[in-house]
N, C-alpha and C. Protein backbone atom coordinates (compact mmCIF):
# COMPACT_ATOMS: atom_id res chain seq x y z
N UNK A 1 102.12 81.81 123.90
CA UNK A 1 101.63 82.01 122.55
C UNK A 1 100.21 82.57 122.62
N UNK A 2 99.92 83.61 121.90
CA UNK A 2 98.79 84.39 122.06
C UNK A 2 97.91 83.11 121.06
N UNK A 3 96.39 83.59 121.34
CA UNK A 3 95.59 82.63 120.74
C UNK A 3 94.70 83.53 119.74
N UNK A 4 94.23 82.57 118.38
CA UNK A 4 94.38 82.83 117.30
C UNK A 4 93.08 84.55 117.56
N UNK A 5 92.20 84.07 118.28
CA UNK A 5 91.15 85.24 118.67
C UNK A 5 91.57 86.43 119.16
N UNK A 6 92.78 86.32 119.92
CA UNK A 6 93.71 87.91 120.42
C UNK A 6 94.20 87.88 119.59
N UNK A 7 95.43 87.33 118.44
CA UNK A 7 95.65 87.77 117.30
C UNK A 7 94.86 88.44 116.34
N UNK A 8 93.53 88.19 116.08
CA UNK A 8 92.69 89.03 115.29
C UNK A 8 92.26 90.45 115.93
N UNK A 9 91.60 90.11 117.31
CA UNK A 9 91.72 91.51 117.41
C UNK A 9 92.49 92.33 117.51
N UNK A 10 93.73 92.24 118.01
CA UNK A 10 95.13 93.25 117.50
C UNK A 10 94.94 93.30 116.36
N UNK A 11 94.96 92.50 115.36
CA UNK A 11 95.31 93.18 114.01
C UNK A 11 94.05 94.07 113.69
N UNK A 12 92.74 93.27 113.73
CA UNK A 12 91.24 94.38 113.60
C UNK A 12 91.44 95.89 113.92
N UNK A 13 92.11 95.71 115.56
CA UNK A 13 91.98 97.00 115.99
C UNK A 13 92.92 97.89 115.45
N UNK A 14 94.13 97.33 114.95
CA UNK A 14 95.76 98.37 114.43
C UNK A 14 94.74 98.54 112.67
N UNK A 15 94.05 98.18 112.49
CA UNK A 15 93.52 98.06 111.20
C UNK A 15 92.41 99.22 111.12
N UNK A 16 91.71 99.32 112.05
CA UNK A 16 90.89 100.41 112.36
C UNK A 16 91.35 101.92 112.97
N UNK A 17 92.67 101.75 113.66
CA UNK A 17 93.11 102.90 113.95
C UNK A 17 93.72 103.71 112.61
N UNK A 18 93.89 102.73 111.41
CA UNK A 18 94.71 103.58 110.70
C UNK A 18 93.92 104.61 109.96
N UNK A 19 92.09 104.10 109.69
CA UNK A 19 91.70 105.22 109.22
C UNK A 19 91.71 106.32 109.80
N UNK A 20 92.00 106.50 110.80
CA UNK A 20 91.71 107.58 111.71
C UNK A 20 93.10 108.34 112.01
N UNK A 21 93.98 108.26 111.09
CA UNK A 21 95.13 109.17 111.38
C UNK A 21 95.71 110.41 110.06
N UNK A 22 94.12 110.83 109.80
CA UNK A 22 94.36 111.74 108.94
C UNK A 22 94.36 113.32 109.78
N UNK A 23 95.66 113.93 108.77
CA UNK A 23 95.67 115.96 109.38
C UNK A 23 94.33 116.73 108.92
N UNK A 24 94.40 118.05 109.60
CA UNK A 24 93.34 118.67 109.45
C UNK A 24 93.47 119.06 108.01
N UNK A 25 92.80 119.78 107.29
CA UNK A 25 92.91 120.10 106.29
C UNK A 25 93.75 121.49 105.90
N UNK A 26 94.37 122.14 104.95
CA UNK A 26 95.29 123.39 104.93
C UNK A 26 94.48 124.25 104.37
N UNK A 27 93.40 125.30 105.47
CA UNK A 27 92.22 126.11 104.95
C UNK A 27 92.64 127.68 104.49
N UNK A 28 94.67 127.91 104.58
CA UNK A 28 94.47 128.99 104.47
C UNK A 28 94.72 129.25 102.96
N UNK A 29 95.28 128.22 102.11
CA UNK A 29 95.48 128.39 100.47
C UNK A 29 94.46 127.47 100.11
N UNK A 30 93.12 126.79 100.56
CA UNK A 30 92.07 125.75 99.84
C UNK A 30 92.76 124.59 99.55
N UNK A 31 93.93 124.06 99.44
CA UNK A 31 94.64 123.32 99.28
C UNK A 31 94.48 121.89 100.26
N UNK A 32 94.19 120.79 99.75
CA UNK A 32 94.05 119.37 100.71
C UNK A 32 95.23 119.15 101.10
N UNK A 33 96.16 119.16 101.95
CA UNK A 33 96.65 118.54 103.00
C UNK A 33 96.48 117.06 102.94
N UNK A 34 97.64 116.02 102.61
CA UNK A 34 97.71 114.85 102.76
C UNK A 34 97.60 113.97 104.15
N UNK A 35 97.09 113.10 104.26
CA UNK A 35 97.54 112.65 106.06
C UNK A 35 98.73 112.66 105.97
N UNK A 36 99.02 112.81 107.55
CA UNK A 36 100.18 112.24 107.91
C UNK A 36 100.68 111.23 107.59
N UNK A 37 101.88 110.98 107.13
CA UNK A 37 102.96 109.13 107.36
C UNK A 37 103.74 109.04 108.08
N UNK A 38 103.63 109.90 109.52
CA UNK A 38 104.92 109.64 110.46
C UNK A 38 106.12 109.47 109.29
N UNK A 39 106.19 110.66 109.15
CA UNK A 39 107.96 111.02 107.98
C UNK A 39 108.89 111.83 109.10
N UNK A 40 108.42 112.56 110.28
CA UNK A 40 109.27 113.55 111.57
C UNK A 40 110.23 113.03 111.76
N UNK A 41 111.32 113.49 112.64
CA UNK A 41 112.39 112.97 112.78
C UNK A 41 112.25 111.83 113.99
N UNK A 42 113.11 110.81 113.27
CA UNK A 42 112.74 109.27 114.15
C UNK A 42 114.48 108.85 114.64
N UNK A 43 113.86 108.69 115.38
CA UNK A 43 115.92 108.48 115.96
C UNK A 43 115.69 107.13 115.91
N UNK A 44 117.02 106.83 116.31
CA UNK A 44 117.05 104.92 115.92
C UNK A 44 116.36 104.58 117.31
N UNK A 45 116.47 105.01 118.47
CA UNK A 45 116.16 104.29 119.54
C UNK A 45 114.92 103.99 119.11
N UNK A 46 113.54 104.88 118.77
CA UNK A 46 112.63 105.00 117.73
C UNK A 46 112.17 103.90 117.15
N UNK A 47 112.91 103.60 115.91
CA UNK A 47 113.02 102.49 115.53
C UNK A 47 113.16 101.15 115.99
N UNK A 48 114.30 101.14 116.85
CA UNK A 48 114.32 99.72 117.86
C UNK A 48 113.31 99.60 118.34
N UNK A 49 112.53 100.70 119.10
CA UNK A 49 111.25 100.17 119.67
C UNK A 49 110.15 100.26 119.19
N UNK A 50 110.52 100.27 117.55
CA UNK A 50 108.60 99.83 116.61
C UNK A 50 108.95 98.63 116.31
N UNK A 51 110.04 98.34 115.85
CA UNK A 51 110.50 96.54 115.62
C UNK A 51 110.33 95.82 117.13
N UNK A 52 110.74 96.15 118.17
CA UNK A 52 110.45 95.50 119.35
C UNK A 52 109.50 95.38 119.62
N UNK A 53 108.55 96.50 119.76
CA UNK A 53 106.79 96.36 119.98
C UNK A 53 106.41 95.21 118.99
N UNK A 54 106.73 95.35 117.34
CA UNK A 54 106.11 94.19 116.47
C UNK A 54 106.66 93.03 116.94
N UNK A 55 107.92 92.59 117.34
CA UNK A 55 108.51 91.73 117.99
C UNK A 55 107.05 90.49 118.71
N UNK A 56 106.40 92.02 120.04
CA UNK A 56 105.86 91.76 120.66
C UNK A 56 104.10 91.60 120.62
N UNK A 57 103.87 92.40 119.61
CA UNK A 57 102.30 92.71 119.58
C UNK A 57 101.90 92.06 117.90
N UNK A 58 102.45 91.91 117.19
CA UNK A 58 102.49 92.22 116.01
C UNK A 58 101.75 90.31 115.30
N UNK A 59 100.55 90.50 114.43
CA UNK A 59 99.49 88.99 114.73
C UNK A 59 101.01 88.52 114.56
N UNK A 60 102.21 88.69 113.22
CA UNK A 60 102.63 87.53 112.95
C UNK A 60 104.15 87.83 113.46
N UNK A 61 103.93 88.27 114.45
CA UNK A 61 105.43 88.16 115.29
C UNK A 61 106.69 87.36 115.16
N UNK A 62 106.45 86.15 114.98
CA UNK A 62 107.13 85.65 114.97
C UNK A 62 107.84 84.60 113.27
N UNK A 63 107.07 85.68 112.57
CA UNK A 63 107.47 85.53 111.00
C UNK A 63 108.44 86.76 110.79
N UNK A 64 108.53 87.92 111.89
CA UNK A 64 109.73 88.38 111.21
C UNK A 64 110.65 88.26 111.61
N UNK A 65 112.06 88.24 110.54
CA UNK A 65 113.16 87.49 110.79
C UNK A 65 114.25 88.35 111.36
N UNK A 66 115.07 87.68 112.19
CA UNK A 66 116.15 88.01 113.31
C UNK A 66 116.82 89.00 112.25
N UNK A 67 116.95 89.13 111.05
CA UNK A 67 117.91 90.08 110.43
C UNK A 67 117.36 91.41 109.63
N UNK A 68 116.08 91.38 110.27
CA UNK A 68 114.98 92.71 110.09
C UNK A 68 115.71 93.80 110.30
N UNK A 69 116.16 94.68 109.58
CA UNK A 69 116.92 95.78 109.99
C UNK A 69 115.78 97.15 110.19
N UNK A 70 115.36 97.22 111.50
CA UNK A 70 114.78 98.68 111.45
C UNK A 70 115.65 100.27 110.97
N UNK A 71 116.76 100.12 111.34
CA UNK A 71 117.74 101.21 110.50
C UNK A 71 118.12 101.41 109.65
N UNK A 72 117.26 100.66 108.44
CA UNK A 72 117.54 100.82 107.21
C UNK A 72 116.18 101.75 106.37
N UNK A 73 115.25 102.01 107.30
CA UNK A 73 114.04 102.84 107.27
C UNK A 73 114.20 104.46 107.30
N UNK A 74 113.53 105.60 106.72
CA UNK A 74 114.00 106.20 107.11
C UNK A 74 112.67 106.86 108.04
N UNK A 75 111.89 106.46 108.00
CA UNK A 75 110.55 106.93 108.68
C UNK A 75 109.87 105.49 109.34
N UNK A 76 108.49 105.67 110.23
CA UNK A 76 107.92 104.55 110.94
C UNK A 76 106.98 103.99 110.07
N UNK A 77 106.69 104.33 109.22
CA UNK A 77 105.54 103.79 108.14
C UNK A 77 106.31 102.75 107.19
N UNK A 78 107.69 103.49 107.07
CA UNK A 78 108.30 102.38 106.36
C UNK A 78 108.83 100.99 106.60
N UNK A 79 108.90 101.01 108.11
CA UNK A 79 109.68 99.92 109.31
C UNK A 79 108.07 98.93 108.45
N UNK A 80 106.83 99.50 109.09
CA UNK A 80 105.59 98.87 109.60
C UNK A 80 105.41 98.24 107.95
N UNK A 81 105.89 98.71 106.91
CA UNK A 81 105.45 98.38 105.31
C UNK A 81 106.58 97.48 105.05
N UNK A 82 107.95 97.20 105.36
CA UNK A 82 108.67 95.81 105.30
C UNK A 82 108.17 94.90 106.51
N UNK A 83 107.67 95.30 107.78
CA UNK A 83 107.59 94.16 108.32
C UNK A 83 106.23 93.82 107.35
N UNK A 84 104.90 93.94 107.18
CA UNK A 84 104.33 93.77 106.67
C UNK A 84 104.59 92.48 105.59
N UNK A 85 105.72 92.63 104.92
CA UNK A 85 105.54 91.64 104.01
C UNK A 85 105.93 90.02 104.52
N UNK A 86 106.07 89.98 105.98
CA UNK A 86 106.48 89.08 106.11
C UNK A 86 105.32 88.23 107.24
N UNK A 87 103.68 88.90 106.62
CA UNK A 87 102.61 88.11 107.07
C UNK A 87 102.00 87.04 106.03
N UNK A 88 102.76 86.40 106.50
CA UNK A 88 102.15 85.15 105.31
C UNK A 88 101.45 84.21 106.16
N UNK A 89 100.37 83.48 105.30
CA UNK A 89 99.22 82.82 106.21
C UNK A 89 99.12 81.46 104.79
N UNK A 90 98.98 80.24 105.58
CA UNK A 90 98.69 79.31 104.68
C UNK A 90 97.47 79.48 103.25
N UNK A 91 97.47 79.01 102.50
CA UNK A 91 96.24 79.23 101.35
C UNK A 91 96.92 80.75 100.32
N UNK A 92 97.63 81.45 100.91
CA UNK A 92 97.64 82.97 99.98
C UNK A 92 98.79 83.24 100.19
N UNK A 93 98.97 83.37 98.47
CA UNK A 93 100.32 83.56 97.51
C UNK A 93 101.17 84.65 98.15
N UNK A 94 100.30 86.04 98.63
CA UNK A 94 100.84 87.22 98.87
C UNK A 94 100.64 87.89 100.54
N UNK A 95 101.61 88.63 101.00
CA UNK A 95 101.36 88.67 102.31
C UNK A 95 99.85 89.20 102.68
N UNK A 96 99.44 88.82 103.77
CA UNK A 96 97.96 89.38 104.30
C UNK A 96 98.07 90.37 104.93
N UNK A 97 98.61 91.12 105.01
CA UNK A 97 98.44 92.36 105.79
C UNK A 97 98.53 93.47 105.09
N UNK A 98 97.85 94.31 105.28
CA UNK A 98 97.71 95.39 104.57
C UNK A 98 97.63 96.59 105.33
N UNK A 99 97.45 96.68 106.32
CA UNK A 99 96.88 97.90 107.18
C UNK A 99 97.71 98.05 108.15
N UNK A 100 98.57 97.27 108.87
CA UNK A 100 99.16 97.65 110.60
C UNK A 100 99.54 98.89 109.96
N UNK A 101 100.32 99.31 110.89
CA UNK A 101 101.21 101.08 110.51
C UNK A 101 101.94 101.25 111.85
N UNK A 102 102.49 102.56 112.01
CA UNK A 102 103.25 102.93 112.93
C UNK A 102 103.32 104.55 113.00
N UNK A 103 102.91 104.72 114.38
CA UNK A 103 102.63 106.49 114.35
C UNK A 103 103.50 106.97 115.72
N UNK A 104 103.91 108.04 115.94
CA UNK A 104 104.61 108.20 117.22
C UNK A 104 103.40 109.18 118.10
N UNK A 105 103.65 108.58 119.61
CA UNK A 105 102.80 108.83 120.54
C UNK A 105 102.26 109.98 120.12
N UNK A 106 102.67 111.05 119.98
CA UNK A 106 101.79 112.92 120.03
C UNK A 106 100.54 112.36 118.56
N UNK A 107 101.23 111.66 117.48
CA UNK A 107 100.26 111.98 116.84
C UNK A 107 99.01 110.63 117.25
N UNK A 108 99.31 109.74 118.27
CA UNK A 108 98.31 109.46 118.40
C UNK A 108 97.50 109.64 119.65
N UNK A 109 97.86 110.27 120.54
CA UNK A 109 96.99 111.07 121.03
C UNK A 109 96.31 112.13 120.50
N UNK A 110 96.73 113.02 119.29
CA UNK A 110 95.88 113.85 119.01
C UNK A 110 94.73 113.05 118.29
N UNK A 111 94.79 111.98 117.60
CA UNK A 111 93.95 111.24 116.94
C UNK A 111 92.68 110.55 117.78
N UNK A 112 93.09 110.16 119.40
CA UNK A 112 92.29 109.51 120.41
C UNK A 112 91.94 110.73 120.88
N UNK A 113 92.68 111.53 120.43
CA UNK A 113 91.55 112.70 121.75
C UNK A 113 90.62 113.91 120.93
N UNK A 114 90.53 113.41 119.40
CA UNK A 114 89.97 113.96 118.00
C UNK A 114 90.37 115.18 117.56
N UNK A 115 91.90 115.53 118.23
CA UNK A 115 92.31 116.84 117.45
C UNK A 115 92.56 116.67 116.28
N UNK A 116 92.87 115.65 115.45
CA UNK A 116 93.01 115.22 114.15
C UNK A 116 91.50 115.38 113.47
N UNK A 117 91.97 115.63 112.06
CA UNK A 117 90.16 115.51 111.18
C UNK A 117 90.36 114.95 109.79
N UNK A 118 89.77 115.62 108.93
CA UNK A 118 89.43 114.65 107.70
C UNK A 118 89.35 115.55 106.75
N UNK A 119 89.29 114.94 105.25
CA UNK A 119 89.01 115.73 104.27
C UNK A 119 87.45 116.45 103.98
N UNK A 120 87.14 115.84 104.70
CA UNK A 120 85.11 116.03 104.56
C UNK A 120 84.60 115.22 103.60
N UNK A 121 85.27 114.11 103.29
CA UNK A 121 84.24 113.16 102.35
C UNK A 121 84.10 111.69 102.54
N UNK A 122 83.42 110.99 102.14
CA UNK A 122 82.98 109.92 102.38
C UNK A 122 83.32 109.24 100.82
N UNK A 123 83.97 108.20 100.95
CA UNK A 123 83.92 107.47 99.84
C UNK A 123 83.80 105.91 99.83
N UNK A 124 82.96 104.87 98.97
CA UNK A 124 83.44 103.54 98.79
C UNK A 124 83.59 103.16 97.69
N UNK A 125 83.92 102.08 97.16
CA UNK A 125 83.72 101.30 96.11
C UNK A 125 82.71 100.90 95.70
N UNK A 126 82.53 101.31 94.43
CA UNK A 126 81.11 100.77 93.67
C UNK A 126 81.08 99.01 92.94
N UNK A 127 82.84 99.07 92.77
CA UNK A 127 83.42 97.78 92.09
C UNK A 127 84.64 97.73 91.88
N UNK A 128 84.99 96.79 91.85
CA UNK A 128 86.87 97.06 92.02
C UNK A 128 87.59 97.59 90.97
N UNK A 129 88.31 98.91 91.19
CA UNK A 129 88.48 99.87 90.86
C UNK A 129 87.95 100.93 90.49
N UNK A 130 86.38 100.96 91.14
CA UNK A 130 85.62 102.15 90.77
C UNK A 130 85.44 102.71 92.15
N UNK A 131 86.13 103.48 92.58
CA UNK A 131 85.66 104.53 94.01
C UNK A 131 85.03 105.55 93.78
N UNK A 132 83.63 105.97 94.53
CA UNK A 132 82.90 106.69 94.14
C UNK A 132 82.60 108.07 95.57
N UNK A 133 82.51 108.72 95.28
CA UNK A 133 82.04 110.14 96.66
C UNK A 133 80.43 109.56 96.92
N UNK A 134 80.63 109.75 98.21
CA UNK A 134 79.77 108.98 99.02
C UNK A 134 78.98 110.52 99.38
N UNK A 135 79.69 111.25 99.68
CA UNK A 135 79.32 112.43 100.87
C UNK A 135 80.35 113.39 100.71
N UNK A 136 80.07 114.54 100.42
CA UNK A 136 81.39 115.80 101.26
C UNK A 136 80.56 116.41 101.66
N UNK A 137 81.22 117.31 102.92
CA UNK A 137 80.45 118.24 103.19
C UNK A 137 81.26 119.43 103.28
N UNK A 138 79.86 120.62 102.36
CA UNK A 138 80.26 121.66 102.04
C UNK A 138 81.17 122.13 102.23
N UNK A 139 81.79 122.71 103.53
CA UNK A 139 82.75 123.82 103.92
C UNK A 139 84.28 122.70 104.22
N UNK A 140 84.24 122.18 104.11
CA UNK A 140 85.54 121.03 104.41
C UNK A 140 86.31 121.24 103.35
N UNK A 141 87.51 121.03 103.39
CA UNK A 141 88.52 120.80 102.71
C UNK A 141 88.09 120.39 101.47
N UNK A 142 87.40 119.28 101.11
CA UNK A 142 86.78 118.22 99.55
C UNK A 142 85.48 119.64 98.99
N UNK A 143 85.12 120.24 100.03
CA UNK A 143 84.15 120.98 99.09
C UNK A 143 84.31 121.82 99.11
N UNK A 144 85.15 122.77 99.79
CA UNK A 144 85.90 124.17 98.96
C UNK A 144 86.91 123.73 97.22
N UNK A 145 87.61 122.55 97.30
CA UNK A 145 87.60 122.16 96.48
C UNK A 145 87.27 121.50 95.08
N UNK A 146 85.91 121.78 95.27
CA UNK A 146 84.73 121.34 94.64
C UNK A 146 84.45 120.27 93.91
N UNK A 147 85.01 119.09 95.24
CA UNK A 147 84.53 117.12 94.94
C UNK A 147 83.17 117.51 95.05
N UNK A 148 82.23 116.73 94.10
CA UNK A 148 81.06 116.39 94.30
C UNK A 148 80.65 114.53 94.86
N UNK A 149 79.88 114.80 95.15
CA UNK A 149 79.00 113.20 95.38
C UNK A 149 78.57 112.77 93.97
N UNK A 150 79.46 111.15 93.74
CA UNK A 150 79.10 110.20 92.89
C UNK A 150 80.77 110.36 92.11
């Protein structure tokens, strides 16, 4: 049984990789380009082995249940968004997880080795439900499109 401190950092770290799996931007019509959701073609073997890895890596492993059907998915984002609901933690009504995901190897090597990029902007919350532009910069994707800051 992993201990409760390696459980957090797996989840910290699958939590931090996900900002980082956005496409470049589409500069030849000005047009933003959505990230990726691992939607490519996923064969079942595929599948068996994102449910097996969560099986294995996943904080609450052993909350998902023997009749988890990964072949009822039709992409890896979707496997990683039902297991998801089955992180439940004492004290809270609704599952805790919000962030794991599931990407297939090419796109995450291009992401570790920074061929992947961004929209060019920076954003946070000012208050819940107010997200505000933090930053774009000029020539990026957000400011040919002309997001401003605030």
């Amino acid at each position: 049984m992993r201990s409760m401190k390696q459980r957090f950092l797996l989840a910290s770290f699958v939590g931090l990789v996900c900002f980082a799996s956005c496409k470049k931007a589409d500069t030849s019509t000005g047009n933003i380009t959505p990230p990726s959701t691992g939607t490519g073609t996923v064969t079942p073997n595929l599948k068996d082995s994102v449910l097996a890895y969560s099986r294995d890596i996943y904080l609450w492993y052993n909350q998902i249940p023997a009749t988890f059907n990964a072949q009822s998915y039709s992409h890896l984002s979707g496997i990683m968004t039902g297991i998801r609901q089955y992180s439940s933690e004492q004290g809270f009504t609704q599952p805790v997880d919000r962030w794991s995901f599931a990407i297939k190897q090419q796109e995450w090597d291009n992401v570790s080795s920074g061929v992947s990029g961004d929209f060019g902007l920076e954003v946070f919350f000012k208050a819940e439900g107010d997200l505000r532009v933090k930053l774009v910069e000029r020539d990026s994707a957000a400011g040919r499109a002309g997001i401003k800051r605030g």
